[in-house]
N, C-alpha and C. Protein backbone atom coordinates (compact mmCIF):
# COMPACT_ATOMS: atom_id res chain seq x y z
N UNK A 1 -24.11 -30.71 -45.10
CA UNK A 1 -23.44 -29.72 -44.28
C UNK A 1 -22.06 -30.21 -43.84
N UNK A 2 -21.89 -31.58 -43.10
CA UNK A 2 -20.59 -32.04 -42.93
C UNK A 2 -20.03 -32.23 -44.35
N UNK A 3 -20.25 -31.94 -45.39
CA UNK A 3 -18.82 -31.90 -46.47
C UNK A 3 -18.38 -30.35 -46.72
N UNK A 4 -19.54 -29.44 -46.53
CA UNK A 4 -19.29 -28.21 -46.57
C UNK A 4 -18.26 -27.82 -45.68
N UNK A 5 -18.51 -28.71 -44.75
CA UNK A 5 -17.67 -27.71 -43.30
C UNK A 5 -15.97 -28.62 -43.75
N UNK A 6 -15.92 -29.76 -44.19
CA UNK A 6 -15.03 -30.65 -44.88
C UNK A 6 -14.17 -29.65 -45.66
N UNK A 7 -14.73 -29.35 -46.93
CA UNK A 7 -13.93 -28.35 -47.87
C UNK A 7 -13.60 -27.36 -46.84
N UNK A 8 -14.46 -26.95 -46.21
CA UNK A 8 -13.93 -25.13 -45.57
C UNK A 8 -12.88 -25.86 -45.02
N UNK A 9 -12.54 -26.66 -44.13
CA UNK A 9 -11.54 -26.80 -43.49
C UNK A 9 -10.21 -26.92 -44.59
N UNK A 10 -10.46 -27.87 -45.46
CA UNK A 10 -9.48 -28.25 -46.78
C UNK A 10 -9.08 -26.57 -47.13
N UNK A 11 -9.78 -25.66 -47.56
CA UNK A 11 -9.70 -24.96 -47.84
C UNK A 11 -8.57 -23.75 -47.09
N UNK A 12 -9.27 -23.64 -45.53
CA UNK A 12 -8.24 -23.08 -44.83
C UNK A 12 -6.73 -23.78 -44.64
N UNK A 13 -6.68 -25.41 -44.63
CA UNK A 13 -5.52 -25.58 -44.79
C UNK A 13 -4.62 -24.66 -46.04
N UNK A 14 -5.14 -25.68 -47.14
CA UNK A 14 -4.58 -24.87 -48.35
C UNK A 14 -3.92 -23.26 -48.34
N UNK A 15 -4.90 -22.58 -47.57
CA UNK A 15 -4.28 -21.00 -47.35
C UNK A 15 -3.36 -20.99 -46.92
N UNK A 16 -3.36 -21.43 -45.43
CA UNK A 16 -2.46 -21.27 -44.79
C UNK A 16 -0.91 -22.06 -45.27
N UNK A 17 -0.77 -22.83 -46.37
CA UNK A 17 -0.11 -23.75 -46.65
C UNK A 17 0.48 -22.07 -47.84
N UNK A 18 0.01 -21.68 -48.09
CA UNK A 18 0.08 -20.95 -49.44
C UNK A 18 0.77 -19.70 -49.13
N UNK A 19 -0.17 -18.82 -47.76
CA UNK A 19 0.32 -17.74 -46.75
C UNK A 19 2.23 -18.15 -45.64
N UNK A 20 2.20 -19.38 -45.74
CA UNK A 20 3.38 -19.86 -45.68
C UNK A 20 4.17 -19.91 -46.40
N UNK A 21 3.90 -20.14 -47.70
CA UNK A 21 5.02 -20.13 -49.00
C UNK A 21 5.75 -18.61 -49.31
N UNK A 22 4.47 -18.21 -48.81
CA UNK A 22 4.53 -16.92 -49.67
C UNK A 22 6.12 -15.67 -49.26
N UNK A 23 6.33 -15.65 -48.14
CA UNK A 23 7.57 -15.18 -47.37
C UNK A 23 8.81 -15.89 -48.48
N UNK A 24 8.93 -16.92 -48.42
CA UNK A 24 9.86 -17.46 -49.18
C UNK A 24 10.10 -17.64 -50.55
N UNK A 25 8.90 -17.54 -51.21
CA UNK A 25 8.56 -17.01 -52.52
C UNK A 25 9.23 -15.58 -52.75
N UNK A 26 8.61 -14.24 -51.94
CA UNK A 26 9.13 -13.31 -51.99
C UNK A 26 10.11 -12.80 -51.54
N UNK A 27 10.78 -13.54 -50.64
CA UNK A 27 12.52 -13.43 -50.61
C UNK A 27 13.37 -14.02 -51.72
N UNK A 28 13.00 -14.80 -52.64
CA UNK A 28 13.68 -15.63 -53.29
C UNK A 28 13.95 -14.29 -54.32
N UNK A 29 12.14 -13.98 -55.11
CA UNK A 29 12.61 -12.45 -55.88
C UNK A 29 13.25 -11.44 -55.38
N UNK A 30 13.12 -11.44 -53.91
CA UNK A 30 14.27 -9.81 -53.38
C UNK A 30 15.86 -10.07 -53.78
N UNK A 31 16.20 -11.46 -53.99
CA UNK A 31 16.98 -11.85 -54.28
C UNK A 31 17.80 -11.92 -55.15
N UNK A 32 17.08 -11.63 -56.63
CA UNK A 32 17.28 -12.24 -57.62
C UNK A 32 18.16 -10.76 -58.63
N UNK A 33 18.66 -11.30 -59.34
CA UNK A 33 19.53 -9.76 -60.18
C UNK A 33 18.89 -9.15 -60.65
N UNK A 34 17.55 -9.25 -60.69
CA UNK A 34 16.49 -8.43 -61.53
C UNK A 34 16.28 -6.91 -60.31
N UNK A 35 16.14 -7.69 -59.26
CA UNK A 35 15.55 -6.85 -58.23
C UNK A 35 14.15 -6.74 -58.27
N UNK A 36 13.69 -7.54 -58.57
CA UNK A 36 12.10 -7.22 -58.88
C UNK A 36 11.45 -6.70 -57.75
N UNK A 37 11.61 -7.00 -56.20
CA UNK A 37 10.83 -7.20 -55.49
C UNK A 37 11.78 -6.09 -54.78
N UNK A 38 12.88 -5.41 -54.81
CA UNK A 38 13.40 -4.43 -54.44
C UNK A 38 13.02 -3.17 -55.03
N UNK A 39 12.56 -2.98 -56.54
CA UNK A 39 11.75 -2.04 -57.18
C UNK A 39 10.39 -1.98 -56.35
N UNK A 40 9.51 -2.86 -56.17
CA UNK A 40 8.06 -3.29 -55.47
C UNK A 40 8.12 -2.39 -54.09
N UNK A 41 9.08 -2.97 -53.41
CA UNK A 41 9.24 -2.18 -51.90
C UNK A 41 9.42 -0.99 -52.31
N UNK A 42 10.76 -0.18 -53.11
CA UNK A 42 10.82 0.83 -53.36
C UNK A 42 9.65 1.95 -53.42
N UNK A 43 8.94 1.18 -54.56
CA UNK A 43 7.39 2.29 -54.69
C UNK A 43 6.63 1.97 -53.63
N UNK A 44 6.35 0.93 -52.79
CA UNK A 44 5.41 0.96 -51.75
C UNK A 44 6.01 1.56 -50.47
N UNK A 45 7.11 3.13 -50.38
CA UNK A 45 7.66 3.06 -49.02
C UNK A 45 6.94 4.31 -49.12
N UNK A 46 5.88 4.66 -49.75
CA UNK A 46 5.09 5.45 -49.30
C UNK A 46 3.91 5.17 -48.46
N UNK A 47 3.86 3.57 -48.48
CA UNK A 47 2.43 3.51 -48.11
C UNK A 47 2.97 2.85 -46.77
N UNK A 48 1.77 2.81 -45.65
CA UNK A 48 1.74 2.84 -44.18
C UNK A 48 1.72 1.51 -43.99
N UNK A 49 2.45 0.84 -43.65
CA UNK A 49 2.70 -0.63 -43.04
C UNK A 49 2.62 -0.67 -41.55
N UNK A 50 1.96 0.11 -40.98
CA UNK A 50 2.44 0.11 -39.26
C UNK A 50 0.71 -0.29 -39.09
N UNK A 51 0.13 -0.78 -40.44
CA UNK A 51 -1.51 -1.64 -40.17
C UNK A 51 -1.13 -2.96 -39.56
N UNK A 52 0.12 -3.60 -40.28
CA UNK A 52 0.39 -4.72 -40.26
C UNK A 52 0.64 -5.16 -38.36
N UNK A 53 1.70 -4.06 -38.34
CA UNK A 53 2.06 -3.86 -36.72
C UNK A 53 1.16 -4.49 -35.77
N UNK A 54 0.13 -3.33 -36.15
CA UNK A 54 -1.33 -3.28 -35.22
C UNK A 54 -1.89 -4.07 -35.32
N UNK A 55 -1.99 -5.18 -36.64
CA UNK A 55 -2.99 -6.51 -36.55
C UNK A 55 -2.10 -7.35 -35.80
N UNK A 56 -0.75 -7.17 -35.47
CA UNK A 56 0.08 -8.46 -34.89
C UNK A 56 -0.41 -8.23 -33.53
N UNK A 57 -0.30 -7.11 -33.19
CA UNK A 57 -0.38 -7.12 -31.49
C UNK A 57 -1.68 -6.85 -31.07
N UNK A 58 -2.90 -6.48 -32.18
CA UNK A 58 -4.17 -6.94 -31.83
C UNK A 58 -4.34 -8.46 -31.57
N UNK A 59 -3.73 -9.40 -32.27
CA UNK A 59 -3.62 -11.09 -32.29
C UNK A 59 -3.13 -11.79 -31.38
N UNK A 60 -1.89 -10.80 -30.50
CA UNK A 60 -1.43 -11.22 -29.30
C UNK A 60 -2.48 -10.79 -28.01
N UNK A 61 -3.29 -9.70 -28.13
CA UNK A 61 -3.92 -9.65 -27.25
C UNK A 61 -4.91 -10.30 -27.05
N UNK A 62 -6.09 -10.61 -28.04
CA UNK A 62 -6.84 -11.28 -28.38
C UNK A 62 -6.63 -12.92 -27.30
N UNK A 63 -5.40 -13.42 -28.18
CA UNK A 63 -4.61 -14.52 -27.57
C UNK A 63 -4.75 -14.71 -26.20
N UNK A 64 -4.20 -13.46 -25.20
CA UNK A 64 -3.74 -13.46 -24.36
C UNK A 64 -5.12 -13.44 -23.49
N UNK A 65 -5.93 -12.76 -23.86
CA UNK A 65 -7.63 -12.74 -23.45
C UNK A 65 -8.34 -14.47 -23.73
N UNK A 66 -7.88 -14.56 -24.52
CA UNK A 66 -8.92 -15.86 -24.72
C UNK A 66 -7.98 -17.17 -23.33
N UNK A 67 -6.85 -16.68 -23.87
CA UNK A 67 -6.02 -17.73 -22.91
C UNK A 67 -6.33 -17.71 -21.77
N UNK A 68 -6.16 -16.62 -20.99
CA UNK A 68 -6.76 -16.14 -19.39
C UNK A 68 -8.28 -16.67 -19.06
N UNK A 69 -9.59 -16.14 -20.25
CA UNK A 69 -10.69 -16.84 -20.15
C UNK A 69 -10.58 -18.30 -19.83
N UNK A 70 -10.11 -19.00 -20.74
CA UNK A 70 -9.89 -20.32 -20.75
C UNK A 70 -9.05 -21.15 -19.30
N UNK A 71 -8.06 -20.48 -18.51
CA UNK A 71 -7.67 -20.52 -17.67
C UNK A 71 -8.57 -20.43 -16.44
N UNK A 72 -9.38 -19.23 -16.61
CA UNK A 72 -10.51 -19.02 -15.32
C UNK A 72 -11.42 -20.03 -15.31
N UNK A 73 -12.05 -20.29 -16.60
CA UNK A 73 -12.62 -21.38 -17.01
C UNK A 73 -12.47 -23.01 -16.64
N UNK A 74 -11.35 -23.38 -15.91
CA UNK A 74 -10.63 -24.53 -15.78
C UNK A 74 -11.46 -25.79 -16.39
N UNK A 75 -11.54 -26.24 -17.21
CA UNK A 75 -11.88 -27.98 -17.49
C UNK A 75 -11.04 -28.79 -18.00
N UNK A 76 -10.67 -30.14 -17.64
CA UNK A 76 -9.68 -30.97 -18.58
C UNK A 76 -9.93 -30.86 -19.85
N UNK A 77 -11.01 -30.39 -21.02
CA UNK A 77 -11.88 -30.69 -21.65
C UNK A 77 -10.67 -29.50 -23.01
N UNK A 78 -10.25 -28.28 -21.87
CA UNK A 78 -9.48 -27.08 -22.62
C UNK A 78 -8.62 -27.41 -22.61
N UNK A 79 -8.01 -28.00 -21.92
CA UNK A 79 -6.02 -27.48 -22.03
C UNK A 79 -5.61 -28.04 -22.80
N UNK A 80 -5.57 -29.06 -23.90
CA UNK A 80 -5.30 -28.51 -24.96
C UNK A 80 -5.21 -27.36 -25.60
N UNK A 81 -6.56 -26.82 -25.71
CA UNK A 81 -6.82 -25.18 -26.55
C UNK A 81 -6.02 -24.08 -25.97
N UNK A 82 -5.51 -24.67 -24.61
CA UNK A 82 -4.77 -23.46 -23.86
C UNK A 82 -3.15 -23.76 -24.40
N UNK A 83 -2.86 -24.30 -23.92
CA UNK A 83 -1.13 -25.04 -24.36
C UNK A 83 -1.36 -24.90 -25.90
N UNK A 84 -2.40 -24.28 -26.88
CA UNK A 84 -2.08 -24.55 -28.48
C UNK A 84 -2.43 -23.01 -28.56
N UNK A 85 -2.83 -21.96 -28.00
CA UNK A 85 -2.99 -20.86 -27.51
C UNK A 85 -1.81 -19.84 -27.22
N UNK A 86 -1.40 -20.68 -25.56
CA UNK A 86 -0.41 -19.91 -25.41
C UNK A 86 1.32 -20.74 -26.65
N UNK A 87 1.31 -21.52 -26.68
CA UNK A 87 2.19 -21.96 -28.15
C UNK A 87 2.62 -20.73 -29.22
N UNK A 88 0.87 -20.53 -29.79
CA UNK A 88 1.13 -19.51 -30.85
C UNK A 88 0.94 -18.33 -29.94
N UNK A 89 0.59 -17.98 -28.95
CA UNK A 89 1.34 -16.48 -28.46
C UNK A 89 2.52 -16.32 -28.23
N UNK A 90 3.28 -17.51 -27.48
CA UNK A 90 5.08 -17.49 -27.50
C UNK A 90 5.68 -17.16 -28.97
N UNK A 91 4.85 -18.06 -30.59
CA UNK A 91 5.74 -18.25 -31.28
C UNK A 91 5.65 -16.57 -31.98
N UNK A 92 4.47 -16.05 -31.95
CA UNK A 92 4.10 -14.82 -32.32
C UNK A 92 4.89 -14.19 -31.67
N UNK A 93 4.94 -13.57 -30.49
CA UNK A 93 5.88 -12.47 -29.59
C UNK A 93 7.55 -12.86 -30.25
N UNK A 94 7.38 -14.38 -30.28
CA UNK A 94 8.94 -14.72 -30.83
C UNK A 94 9.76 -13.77 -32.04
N UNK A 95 8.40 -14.17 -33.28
CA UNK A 95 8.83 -13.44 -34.38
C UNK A 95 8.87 -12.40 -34.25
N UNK A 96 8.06 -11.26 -33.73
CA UNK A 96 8.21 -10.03 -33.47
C UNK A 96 9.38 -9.45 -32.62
N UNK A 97 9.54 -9.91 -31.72
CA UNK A 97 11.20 -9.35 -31.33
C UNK A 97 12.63 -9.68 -31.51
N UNK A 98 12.55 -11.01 -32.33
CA UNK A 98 13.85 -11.77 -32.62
C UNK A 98 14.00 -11.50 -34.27
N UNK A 99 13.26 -11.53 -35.18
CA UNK A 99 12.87 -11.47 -36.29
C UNK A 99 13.77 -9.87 -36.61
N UNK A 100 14.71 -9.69 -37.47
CA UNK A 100 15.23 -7.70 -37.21
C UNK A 100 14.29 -7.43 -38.13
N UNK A 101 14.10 -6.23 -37.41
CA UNK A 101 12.99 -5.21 -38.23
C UNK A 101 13.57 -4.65 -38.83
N UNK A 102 14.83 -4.64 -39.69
CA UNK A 102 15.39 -3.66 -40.82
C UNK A 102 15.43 -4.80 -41.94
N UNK A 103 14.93 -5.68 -41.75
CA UNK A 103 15.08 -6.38 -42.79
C UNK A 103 13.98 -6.28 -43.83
N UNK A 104 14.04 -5.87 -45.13
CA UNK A 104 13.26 -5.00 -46.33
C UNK A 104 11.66 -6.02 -46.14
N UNK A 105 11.56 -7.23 -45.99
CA UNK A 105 10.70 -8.21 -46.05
C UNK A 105 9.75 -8.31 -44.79
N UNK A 106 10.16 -7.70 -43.84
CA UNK A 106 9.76 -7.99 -42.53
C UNK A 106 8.30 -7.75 -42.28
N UNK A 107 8.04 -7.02 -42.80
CA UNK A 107 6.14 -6.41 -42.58
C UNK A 107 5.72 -7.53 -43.68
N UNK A 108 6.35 -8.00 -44.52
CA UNK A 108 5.42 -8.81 -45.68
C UNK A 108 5.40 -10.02 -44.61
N UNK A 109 6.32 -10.69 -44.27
CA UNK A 109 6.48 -11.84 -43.91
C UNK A 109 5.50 -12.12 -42.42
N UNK A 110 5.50 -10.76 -41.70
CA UNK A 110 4.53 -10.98 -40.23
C UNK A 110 3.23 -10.90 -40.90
N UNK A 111 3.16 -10.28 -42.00
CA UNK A 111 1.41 -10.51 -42.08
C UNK A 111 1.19 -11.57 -42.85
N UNK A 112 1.78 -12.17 -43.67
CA UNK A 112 1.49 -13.39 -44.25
C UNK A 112 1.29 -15.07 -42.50
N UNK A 113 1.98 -14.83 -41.50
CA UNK A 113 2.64 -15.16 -40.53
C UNK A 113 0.93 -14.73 -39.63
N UNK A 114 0.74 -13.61 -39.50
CA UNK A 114 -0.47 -13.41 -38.57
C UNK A 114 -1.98 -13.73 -39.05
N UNK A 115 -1.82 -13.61 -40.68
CA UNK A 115 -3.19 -14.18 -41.05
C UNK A 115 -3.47 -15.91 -41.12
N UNK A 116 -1.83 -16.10 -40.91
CA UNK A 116 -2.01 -17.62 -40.56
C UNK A 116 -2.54 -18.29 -38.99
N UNK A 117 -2.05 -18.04 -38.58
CA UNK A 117 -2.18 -17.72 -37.15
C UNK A 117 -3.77 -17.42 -36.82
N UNK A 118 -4.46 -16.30 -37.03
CA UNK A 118 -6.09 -16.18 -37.22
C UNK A 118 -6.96 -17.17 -37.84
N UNK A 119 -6.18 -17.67 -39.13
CA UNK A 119 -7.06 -19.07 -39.79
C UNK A 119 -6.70 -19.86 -38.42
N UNK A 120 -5.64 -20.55 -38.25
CA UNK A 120 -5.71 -21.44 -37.14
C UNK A 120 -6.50 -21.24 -35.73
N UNK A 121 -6.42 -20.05 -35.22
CA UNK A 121 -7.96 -20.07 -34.18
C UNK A 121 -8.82 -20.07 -34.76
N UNK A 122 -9.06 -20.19 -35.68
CA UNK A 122 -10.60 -20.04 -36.12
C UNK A 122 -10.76 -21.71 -36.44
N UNK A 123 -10.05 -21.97 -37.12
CA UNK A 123 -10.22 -23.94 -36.80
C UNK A 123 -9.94 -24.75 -35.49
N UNK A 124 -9.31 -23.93 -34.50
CA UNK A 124 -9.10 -24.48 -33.52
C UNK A 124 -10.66 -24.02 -32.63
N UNK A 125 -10.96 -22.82 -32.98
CA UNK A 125 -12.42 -22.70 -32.27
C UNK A 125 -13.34 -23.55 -32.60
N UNK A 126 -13.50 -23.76 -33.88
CA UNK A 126 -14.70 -24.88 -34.50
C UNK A 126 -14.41 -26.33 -34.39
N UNK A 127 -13.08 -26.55 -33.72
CA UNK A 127 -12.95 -28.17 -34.00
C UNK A 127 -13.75 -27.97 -32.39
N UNK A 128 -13.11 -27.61 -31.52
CA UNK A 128 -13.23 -27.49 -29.95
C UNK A 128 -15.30 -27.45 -29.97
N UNK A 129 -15.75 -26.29 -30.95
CA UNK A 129 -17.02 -25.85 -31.07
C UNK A 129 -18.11 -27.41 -31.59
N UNK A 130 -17.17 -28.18 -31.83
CA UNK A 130 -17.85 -29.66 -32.31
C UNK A 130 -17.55 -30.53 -31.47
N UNK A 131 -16.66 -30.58 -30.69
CA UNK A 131 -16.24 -31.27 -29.80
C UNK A 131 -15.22 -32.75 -30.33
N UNK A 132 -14.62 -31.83 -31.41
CA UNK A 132 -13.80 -33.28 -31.83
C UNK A 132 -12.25 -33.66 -31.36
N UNK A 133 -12.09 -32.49 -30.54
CA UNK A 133 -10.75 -32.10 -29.09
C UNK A 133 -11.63 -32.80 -28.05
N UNK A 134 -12.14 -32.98 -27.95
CA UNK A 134 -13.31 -33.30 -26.38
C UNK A 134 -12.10 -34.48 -25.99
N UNK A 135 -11.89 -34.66 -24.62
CA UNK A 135 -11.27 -35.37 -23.92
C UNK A 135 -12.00 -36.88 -23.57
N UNK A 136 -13.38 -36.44 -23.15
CA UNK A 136 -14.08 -37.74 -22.74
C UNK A 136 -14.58 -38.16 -24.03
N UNK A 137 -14.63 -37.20 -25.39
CA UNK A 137 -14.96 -37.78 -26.50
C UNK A 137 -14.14 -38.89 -27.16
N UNK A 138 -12.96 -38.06 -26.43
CA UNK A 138 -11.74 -39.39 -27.51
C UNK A 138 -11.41 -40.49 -26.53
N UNK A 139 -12.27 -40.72 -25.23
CA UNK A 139 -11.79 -42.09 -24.40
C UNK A 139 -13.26 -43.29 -24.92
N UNK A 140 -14.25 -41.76 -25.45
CA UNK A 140 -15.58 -43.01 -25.30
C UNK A 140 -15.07 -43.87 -27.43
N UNK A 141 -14.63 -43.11 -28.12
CA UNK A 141 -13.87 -43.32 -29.75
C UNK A 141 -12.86 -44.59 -29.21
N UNK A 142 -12.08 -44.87 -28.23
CA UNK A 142 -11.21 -45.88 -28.45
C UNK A 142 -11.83 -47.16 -28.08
């Protein structure tokens, strides 16, 4: 079971390593004299991107709920999880209002950006869920 949970983790790195590339990958083709990725947008400006929207600011709320829990909650044991919490809610709200929204890439790049963001609570829940963040864990380890 601990190598299973080993790969899954390997695994979500890798994504998120990949869901990172990927923005810059596909600016490089919006780029390029072909237009490849300017044809791509073209035919997809029929379809509804305002899903993407709604998963960002479902992620900030989410955030903002777990953060507050965790706050009411007080133990030395969290704040880490809180300060790595509220982190990616600052850097999230960041991209969304500083980031211009006329820019052709912008919905590709927040959702590549928010499904990263979801892998990372979800490893930050299970490391915390094992206790390998534990505070008194890492004084009794030295």
């Amino acid at each position: 079971m601990k190598l299973f949970n080993r790969l899954m983790a390997m695994l979500f790195i890798v994504v998120q390593l990949v869901l990172l590339w990927i923005p810059f990958e596909l600016d490089y083709l919006y780029n390029t004299r072909l237009g490849f990725m300017r044809q791509i947008l073209f035919m997809n400006e029929t379809y509804n991107l305002y899903l993407i929207s709604w998963i960002f600011w479902i992620i900030v709320i989410v955030s903002i709920l777990v953060t507050l829990f965790l706050i009411i909650n007080k133990s030395k044991e969290k704040y880490i999880r809180i300060i790595w919490l509220v982190i990616l809610l600052l850097i999230t709200i960041f991209l969304k209002i500083n980031i211009g929204r006329n820019a052709p890439l912008y919905y590709y790049d927040l959702a590549c950006f928010c499904l990263v963001i979801l892998i990372q609570l979800v490893i930050v829940k299970k490391k915390f869920q094992k206790g390998e963040f534990n505070y008194v864990n890492f004084h009794k380890n030295r």
